[in-house]
Protein backbone atom coordinates (compact mmCIF):
# COMPACT_ATOMS: atom_id res chain seq x y z
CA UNK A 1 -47.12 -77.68 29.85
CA UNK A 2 -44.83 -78.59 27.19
CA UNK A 3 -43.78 -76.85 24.17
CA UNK A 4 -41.63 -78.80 21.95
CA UNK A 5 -39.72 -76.65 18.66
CA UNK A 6 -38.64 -79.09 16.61
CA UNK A 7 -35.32 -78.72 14.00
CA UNK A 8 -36.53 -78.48 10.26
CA UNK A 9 -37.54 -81.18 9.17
CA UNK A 10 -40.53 -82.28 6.06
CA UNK A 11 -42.86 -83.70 8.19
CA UNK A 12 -46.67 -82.79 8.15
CA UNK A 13 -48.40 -81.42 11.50
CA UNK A 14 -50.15 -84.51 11.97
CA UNK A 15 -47.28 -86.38 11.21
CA UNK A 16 -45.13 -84.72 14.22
CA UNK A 17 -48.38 -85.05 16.21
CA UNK A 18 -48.33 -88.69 15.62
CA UNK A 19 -45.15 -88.88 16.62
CA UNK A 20 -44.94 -86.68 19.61
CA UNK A 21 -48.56 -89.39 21.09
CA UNK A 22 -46.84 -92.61 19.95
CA UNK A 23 -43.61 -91.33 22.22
CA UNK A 24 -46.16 -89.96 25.14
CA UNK A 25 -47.37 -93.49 24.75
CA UNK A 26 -44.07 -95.57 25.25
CA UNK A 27 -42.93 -93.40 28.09
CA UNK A 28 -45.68 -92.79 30.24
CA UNK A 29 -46.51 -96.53 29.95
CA UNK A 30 -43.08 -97.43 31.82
CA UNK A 31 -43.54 -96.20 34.73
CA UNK A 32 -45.58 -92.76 34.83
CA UNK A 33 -48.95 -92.03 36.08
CA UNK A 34 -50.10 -89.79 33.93
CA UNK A 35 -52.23 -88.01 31.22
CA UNK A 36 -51.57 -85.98 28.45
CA UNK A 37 -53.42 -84.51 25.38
CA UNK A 38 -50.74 -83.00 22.54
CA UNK A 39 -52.26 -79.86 20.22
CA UNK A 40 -50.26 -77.64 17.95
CA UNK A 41 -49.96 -73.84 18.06
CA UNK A 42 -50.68 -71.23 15.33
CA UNK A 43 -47.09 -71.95 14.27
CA UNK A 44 -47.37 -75.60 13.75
CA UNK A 45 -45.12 -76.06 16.66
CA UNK A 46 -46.42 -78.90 19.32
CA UNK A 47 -47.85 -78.24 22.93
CA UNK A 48 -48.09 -81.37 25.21
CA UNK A 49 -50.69 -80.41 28.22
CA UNK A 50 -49.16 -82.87 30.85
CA UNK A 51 -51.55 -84.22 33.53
CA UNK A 52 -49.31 -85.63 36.36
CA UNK A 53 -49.50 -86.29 39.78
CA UNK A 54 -47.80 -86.16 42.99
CA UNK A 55 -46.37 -83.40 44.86
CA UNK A 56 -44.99 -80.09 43.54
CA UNK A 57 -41.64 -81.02 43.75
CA UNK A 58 -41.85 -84.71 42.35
CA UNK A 59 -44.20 -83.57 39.76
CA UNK A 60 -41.29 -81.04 38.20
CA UNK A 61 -38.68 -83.86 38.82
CA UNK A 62 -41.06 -86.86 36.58
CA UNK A 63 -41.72 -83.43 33.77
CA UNK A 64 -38.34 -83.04 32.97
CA UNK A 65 -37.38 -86.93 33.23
CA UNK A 66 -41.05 -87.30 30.80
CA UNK A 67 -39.54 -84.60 28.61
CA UNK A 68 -35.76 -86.11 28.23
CA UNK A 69 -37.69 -89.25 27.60
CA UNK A 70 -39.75 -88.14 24.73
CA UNK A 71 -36.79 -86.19 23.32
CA UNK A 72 -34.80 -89.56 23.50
CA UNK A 73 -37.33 -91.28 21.60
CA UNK A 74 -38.38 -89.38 19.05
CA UNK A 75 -34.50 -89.12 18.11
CA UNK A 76 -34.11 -92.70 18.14
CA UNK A 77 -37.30 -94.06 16.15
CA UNK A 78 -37.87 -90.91 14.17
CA UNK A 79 -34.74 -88.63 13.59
CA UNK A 80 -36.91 -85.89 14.78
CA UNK A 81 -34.72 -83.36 17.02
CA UNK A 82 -36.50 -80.82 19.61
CA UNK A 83 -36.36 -78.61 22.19
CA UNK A 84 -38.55 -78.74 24.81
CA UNK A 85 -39.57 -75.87 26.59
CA UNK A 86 -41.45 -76.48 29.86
CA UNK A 87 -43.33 -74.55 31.82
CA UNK A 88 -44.14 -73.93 35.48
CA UNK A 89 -47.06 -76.31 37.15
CA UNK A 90 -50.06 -75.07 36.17
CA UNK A 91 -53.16 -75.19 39.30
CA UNK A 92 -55.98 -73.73 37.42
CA UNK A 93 -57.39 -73.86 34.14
CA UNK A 94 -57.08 -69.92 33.70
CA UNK A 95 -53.16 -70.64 34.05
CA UNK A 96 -52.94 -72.15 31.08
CA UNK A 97 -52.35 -68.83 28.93
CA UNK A 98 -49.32 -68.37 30.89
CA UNK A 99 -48.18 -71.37 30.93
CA UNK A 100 -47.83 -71.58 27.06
CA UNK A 101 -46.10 -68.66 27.06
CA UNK A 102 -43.23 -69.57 29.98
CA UNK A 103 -43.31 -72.95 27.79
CA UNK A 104 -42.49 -71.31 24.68
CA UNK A 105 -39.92 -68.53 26.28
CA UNK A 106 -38.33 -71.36 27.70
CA UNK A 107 -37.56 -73.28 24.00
CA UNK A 108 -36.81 -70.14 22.71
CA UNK A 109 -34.02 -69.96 25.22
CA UNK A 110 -32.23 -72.54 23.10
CA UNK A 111 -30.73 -69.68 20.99
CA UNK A 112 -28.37 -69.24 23.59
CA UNK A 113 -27.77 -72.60 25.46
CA UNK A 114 -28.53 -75.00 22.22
CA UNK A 115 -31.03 -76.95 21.04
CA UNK A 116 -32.12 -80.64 21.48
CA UNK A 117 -32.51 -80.51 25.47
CA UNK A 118 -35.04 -79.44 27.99
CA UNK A 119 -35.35 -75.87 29.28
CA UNK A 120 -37.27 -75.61 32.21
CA UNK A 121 -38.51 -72.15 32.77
CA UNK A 122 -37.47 -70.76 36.33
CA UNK A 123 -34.26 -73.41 36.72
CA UNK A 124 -32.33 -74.01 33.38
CA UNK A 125 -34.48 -70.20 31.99
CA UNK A 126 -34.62 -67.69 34.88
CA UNK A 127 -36.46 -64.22 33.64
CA UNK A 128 -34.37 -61.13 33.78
CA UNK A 129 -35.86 -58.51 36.72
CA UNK A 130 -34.98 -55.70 34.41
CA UNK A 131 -34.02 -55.21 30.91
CA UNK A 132 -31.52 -52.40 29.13
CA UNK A 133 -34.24 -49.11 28.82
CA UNK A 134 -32.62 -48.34 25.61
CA UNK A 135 -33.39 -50.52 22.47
CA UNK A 136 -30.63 -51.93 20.56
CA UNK A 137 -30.13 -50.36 17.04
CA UNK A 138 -28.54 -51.23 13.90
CA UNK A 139 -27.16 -48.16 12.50
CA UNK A 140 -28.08 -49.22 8.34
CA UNK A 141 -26.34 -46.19 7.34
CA UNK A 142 -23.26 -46.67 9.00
CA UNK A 143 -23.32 -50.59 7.43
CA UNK A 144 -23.93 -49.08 3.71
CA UNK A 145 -21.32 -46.92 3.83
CA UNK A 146 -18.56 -49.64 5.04
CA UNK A 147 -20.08 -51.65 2.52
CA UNK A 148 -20.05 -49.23 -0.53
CA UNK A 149 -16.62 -48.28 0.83
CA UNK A 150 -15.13 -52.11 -0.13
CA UNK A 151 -14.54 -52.58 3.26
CA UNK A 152 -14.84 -56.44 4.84
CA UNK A 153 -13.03 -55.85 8.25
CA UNK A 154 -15.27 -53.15 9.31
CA UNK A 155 -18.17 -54.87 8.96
CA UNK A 156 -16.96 -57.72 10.37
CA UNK A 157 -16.30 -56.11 13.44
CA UNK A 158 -19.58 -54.22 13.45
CA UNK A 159 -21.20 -57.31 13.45
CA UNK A 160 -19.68 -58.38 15.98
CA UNK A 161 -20.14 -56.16 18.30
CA UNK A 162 -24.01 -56.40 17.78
CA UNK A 163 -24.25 -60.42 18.42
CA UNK A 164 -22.13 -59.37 21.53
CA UNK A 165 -24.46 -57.16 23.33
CA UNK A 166 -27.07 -59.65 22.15
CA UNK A 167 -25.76 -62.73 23.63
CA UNK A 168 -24.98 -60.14 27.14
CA UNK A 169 -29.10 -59.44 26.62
CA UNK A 170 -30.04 -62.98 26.47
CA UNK A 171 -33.52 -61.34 24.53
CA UNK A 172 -34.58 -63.98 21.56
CA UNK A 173 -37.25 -61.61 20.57
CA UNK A 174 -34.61 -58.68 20.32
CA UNK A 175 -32.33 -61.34 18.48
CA UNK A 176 -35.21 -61.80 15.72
CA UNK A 177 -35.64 -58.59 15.25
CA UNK A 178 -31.89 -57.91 14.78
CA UNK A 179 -31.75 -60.56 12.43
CA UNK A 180 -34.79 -59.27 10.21
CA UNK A 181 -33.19 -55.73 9.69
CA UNK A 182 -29.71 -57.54 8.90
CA UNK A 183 -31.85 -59.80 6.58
CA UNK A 184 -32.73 -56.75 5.31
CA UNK A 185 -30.46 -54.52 4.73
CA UNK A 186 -28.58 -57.47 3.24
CA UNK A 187 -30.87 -58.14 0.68
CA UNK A 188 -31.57 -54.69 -0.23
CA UNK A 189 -27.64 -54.17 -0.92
CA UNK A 190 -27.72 -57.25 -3.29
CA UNK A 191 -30.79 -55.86 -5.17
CA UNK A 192 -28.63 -52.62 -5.64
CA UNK A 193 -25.09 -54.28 -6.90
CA UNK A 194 -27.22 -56.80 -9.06
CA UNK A 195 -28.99 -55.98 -12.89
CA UNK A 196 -30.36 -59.39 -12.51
CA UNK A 197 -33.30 -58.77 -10.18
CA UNK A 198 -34.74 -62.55 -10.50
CA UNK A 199 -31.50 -63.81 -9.56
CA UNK A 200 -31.86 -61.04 -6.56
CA UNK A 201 -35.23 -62.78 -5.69
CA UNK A 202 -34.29 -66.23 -5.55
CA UNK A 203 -31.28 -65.12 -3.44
CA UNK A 204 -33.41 -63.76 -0.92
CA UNK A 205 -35.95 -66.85 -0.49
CA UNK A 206 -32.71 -68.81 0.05
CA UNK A 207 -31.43 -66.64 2.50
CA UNK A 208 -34.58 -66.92 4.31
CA UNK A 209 -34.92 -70.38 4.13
CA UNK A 210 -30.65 -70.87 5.92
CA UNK A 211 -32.02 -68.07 8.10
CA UNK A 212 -35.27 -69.81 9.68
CA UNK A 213 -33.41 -73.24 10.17
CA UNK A 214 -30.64 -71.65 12.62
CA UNK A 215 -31.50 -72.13 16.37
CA UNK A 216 -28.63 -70.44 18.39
CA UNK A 217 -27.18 -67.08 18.02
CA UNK A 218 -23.90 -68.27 17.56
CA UNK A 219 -25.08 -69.72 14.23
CA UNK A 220 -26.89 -66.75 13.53
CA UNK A 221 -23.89 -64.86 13.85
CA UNK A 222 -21.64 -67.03 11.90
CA UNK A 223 -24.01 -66.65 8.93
CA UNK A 224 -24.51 -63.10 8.85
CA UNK A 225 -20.74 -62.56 8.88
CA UNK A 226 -19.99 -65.25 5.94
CA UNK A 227 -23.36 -63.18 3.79
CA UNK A 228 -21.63 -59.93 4.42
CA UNK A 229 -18.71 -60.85 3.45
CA UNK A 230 -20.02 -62.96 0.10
CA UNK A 231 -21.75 -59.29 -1.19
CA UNK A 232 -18.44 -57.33 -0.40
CA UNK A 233 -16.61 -59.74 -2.50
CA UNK A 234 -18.86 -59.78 -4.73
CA UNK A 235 -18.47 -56.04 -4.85
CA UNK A 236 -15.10 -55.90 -5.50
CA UNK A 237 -15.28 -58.37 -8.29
CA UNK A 238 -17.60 -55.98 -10.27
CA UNK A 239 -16.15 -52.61 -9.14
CA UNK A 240 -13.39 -52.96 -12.32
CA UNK A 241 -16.23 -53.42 -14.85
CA UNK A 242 -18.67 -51.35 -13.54
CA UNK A 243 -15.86 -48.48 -13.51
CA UNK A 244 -16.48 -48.05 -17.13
CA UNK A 245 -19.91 -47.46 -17.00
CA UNK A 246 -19.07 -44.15 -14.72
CA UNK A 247 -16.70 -42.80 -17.28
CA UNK A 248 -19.59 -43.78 -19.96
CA UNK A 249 -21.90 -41.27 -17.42
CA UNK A 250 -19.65 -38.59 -16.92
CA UNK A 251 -19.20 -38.59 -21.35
CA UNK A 252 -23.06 -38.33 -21.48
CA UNK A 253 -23.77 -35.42 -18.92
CA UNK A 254 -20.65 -33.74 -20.80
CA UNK A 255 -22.72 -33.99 -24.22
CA UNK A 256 -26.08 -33.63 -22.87
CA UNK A 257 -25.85 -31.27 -20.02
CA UNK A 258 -28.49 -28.78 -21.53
CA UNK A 259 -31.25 -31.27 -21.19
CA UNK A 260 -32.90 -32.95 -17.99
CA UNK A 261 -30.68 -35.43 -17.04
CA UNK A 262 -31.79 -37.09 -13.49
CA UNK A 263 -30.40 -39.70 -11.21
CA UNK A 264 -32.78 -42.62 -12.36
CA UNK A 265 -32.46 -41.60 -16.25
CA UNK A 266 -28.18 -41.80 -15.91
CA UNK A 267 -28.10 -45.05 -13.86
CA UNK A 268 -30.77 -46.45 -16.22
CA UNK A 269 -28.11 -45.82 -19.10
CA UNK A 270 -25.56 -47.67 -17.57
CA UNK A 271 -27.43 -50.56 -16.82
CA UNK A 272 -26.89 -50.20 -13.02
CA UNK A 273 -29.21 -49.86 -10.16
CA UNK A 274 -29.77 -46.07 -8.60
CA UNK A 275 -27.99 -46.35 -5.22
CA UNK A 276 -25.35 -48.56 -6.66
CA UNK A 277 -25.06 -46.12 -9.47
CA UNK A 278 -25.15 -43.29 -6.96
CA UNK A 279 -22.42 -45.05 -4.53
CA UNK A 280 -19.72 -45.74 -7.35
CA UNK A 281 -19.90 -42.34 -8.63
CA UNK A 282 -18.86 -40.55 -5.69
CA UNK A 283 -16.83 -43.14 -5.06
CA UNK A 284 -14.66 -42.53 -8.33
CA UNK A 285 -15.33 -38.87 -9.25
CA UNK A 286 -14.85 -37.57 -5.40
CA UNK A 287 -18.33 -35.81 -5.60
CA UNK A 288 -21.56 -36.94 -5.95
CA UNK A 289 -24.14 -37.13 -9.34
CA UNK A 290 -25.67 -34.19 -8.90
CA UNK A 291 -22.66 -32.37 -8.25
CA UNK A 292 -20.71 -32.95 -11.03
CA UNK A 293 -23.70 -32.22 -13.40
CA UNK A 294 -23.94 -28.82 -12.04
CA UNK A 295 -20.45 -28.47 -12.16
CA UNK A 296 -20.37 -29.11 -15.73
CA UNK A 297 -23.44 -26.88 -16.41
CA UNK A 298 -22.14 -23.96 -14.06
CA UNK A 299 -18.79 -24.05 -16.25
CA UNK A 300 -20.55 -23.85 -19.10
CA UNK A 301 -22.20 -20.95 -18.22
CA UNK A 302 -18.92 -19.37 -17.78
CA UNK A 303 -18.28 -19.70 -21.03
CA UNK A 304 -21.70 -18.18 -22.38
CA UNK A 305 -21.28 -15.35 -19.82
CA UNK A 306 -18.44 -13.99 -22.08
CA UNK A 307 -20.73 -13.46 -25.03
CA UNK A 308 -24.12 -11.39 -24.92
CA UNK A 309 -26.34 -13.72 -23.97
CA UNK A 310 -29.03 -12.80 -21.47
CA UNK A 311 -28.39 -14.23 -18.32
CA UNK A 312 -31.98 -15.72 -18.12
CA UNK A 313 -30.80 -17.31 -21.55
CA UNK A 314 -27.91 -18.88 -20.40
CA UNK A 315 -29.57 -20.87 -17.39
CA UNK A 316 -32.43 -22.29 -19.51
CA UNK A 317 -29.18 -23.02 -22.18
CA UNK A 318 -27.84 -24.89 -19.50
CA UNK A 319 -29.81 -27.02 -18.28
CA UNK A 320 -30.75 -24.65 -15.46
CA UNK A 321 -34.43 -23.28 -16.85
CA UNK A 322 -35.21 -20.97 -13.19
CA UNK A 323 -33.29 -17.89 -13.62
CA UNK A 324 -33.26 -17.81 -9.22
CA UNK A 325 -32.19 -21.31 -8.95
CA UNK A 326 -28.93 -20.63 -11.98
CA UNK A 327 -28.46 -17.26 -10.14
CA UNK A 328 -27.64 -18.92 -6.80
CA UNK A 329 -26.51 -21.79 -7.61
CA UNK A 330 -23.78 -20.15 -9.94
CA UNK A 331 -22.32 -17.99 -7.03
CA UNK A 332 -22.62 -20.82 -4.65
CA UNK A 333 -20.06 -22.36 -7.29
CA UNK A 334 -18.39 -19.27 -8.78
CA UNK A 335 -18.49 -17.28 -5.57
CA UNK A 336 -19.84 -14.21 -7.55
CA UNK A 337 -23.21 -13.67 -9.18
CA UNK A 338 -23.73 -14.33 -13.27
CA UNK A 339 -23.39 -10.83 -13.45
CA UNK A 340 -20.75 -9.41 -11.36
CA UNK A 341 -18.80 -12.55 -13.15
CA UNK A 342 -19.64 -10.83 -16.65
CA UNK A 343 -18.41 -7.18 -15.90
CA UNK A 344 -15.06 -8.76 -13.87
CA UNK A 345 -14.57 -11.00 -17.62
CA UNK A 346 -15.10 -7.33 -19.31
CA UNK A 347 -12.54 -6.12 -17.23
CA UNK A 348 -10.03 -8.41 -17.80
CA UNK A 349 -10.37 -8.61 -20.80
């Protein structure tokens, strides 16, 4: 069996399966002896089920000559590059499952020798006996923080270093599925740095689209490391304006600190995105939202502490409405209670 995975190209299914018979046609006409019927997959990819005779050994010798054969043509009188996958001779009828499937693993293989050439599976694709136990892992968090951090080196190399122990795997499922959580996590970063969430959406189609027409991991590579590096510039083109919209944040909580102020309410105000909201403001104030706010209410409190306020008072005046939650979150901040702080201002003073 055959499986040919074409490059991207706008034809129809029945075009390609036109094509594909009308090649069949020329070559085994030459000087093969053979059959053939040519039926597409679920993906809309083309199976050739070749009927050949002959011995074992001449048989695979005339497949792969058949296969270069068809290749050559349908480059020459259509434009129409492939990869041709084929599998091991196939006996009996209830062999034909697996042979699809060495077929297809076999055109798959092209991620890491290339495209437009036969693979034969068991010569030019030989099945690993055993495969790494432990799955490989991108580590998202460890990628959003280089990002966030304005870094381009770092991810760089990360990348790297994933391809690498991809290419050493030789696994095109375990490549595709590396690829989708970079796809990802890529386009989940833009939708955070970006107001413009149409813009976002289009992005993301066209990523998909340069994604699904790259057929070795070397390409795949290549792109993911130019995308990272687009959103990190991209990054550090709006950090200077976006900067202002932090101090604009920090103004608000100091005038409004008494009411309920919450992550998705601040970012909202400045026109930014939660998480990108969330990542700039540590980034330029050294702690994170939350902390500053409480910050700002906890010193606050100081200050009504030194009149005769009830302490229960003071927490809902705050901001802080749970007379537990002000209670320990004031000495987690002051290091002494609301009211040992009270009696040592009394003292003092």
């Amino acid at each position: 069996m055959l499986h040919l995975s074409k490059n991207a190209l706008d034809l129809s299914v029945t075009e390609e399966q036109a094509y594909i018979r009308k090649a069949l046609d020329s070559v085994l006409a030459a000087e093969y002896d053979a059959d053939y019927e040519v039926f597409p997959d679920k993906q809309g990819e083309m199976n050739v089920l070749l009927f050949a005779g002959g011995t074992t050994a001449q048989s695979s010798k005339a497949v792969r000559e058949i296969a270069e054969s068809i290749l050559a043509h349908l480059i020459d009188h259509y434009a129409m590059g492939c990869t041709v996958g084929v599998s091991r001779g196939v006996l009996e009828w209830t062999d034909l499952h697996d042979a699809y499937e060495q077929a297809l693993t076999a055109a798959k293989y092209k991620m890491f020798v290339g495209g437009g050439q036969v693979i034969v599976y068991g010569v030019d694709y030989v099945p690993a006996e055993s495969r790494l136990a432990e799955n490989l892992k991108v580590s998202t968090n460890h990628i959003h923080s280089m990002v966030y951090a304005y870094q381009s080196k770092e991810p760089q190399a990360y990348l790297e270093e994933i391809f690498g122990q991809l290419a050493s795997r030789k696994d095109p499922e375990m490549v595709q599925i590396i690829s989708l959580e970079l796809l990802i996590l890529l386009t989940t970063l833009w939708s955070d740095v970006s107001s413009d969430q149409e813009s976002v959406l289009h992005l993301k189609k066209q990523y998909f689209d340069q994604l699904s027409k790259l057929e070795t991991i070397q390409q795949s590579k290549a792109w993911f490391l130019k995308a990272f590096e687009e959103l990190v510039q991209h990054m550090i083109r709006v950090y200077n304006s976006d900067r202002n919209s932090i101090i604009k944040a920090t103004q608000y909580m100091q005038m409004n600190y008494h009411q309920e102020i919450s992550l998705q309410s601040i970012s909202s105000l400045v026109h930014l995105s939660k998480n990108y909201f969330a990542n700039l403001f540590k980034k330029e104030m050294g702690e994170s939202f939350l902390e500053h706010l409480t910050r700002i209410r906890i010193e606050k409190a100081k200050e009504l502490l030194r009149s005769e306020l009830k302490t229960a008072d003071i927490g809902h005046l705050v901001g802080i409405p749970d007379p537990k939650y002000f209670s320990k979150v004031f000495k987690k901040i002051a290091h002494v209670s609301p009211s040992e702080y009270r009696n040592r201002f009394r003292r003092e003073g």
